[in-house]
Protein backbone atom coordinates (compact mmCIF):
# COMPACT_ATOMS: atom_id res chain seq x y z
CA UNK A 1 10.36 24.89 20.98
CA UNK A 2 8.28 21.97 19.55
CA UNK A 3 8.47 18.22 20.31
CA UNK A 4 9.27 15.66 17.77
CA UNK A 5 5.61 14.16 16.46
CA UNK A 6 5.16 10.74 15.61
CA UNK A 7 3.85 11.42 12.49
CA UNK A 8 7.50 13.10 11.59
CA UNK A 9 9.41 9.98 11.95
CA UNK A 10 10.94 8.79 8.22
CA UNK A 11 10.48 5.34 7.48
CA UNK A 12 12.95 3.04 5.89
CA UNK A 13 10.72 1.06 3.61
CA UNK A 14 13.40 -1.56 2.01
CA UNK A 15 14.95 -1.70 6.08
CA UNK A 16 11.33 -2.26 7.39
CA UNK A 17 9.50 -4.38 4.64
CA UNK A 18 12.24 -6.04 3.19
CA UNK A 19 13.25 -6.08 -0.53
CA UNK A 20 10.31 -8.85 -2.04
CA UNK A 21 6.39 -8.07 -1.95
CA UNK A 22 4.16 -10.94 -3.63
CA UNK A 23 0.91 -9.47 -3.97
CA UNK A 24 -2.00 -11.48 -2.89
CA UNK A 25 -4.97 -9.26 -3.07
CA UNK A 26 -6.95 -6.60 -5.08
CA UNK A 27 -9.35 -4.36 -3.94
CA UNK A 28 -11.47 -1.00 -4.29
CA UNK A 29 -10.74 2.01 -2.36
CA UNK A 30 -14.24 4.16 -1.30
CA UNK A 31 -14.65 7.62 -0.30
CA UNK A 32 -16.11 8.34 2.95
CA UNK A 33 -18.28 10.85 4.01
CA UNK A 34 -19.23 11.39 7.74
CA UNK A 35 -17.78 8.39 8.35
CA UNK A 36 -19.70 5.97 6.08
CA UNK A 37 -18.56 4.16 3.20
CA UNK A 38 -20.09 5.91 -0.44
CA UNK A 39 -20.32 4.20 -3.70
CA UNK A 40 -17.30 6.47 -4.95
CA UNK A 41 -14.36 4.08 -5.84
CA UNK A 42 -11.51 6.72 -5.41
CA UNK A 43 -8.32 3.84 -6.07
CA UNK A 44 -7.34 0.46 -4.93
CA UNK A 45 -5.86 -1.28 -2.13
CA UNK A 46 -3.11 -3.44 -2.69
CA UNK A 47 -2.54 -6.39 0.15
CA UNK A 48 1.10 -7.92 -0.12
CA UNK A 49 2.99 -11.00 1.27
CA UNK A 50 6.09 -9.64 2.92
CA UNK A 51 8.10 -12.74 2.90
CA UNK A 52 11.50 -10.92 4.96
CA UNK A 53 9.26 -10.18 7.53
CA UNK A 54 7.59 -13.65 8.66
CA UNK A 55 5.23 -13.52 5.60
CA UNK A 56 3.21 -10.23 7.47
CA UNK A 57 0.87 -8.47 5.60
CA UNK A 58 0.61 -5.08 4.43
CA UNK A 59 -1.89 -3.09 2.95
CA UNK A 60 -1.16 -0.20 0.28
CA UNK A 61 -3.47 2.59 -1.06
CA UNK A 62 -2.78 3.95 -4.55
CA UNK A 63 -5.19 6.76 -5.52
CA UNK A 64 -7.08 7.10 -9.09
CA UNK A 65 -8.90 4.45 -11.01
CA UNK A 66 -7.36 3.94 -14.28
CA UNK A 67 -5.98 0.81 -15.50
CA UNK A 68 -4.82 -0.23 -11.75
CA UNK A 69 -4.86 -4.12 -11.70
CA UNK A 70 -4.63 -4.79 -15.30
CA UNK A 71 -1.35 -5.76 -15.63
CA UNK A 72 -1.48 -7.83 -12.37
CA UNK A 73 -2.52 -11.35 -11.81
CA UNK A 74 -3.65 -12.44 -7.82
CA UNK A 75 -2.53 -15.41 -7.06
CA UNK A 76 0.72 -17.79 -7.76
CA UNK A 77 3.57 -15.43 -7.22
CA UNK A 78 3.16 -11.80 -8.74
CA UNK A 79 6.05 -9.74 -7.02
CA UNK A 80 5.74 -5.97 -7.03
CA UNK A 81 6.94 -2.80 -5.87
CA UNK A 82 5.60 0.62 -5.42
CA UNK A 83 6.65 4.52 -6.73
CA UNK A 84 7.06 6.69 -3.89
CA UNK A 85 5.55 4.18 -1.09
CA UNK A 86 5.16 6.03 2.28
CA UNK A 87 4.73 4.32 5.36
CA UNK A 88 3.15 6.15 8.25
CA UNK A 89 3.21 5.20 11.73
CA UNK A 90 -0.24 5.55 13.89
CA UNK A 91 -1.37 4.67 17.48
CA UNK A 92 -5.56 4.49 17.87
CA UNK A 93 -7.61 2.84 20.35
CA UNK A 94 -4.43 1.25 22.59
CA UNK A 95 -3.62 0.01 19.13
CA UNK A 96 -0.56 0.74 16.87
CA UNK A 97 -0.16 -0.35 13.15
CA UNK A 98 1.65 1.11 9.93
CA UNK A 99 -0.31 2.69 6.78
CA UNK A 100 1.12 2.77 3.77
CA UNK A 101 0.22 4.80 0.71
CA UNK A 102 1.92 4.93 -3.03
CA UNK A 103 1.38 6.67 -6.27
CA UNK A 104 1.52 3.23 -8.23
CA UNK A 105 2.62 0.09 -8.46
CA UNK A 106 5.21 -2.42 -10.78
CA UNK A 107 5.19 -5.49 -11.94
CA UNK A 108 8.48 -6.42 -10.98
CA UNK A 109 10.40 -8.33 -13.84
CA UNK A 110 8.21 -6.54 -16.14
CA UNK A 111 8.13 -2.68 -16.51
CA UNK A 112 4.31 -2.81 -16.64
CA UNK A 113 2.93 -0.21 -14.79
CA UNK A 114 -0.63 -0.13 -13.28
CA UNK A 115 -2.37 2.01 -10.67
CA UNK A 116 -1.27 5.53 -11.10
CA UNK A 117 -4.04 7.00 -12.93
């Protein structure tokens, strides 16, 4: 008979994050290798403002490089949601903390869609 694992708990993003994400930052995603950083830009990291939550933070990874960020503008008040967002809970270090990974991301209010290529 097995245990439960942490990593098998289900997440209930709207419940957790609440419904509004303003994104504040764009960034690459690298590859790693041995545990260093390469030059290979493998997506893009997506920091939002998570006003239900006491404006936290959360970073999101969304894999592939195509037109990601072209439809979004930093700064003001760009609201967005992501396709099939799944948060993951880890412990490392005495430390806990949430990951988060999508497929791509929305432009709420618009049906632009950038980041899943």
């Amino acid at each position: 008979m097995s245990k439960l694992n942490f990593r098998d708990l289900v997440v209930d993003n709207e419940k957790t994050l609440g419904r509004e994400m303003i994104l504040i930052e764009v960034a690459d995603t690298y590859r790693y290798a041995d545990n260093e950083r390469t030059s290979d830009v493998i997506g893009k990291t997506y920091t939002v403002l998570l006003p239900e939550r006491g404006c936290a933070t959360l970073a999101v990874k969304v894999p592939g490089t195509g037109n990601a960020g072209t439809n979004l503008k930093v700064g003001g008040v760009q609201r967005v949601r992501f396709q099939n967002l799944t948060l993951t809970p880890y412990a490392m270090n005495g430390r806990s903390g949430v990951s988060a990974k999508a497929t791509g991301i929305i432009v709420v209010g618009n049906d632009a869609k950038a980041g899943n290529g």
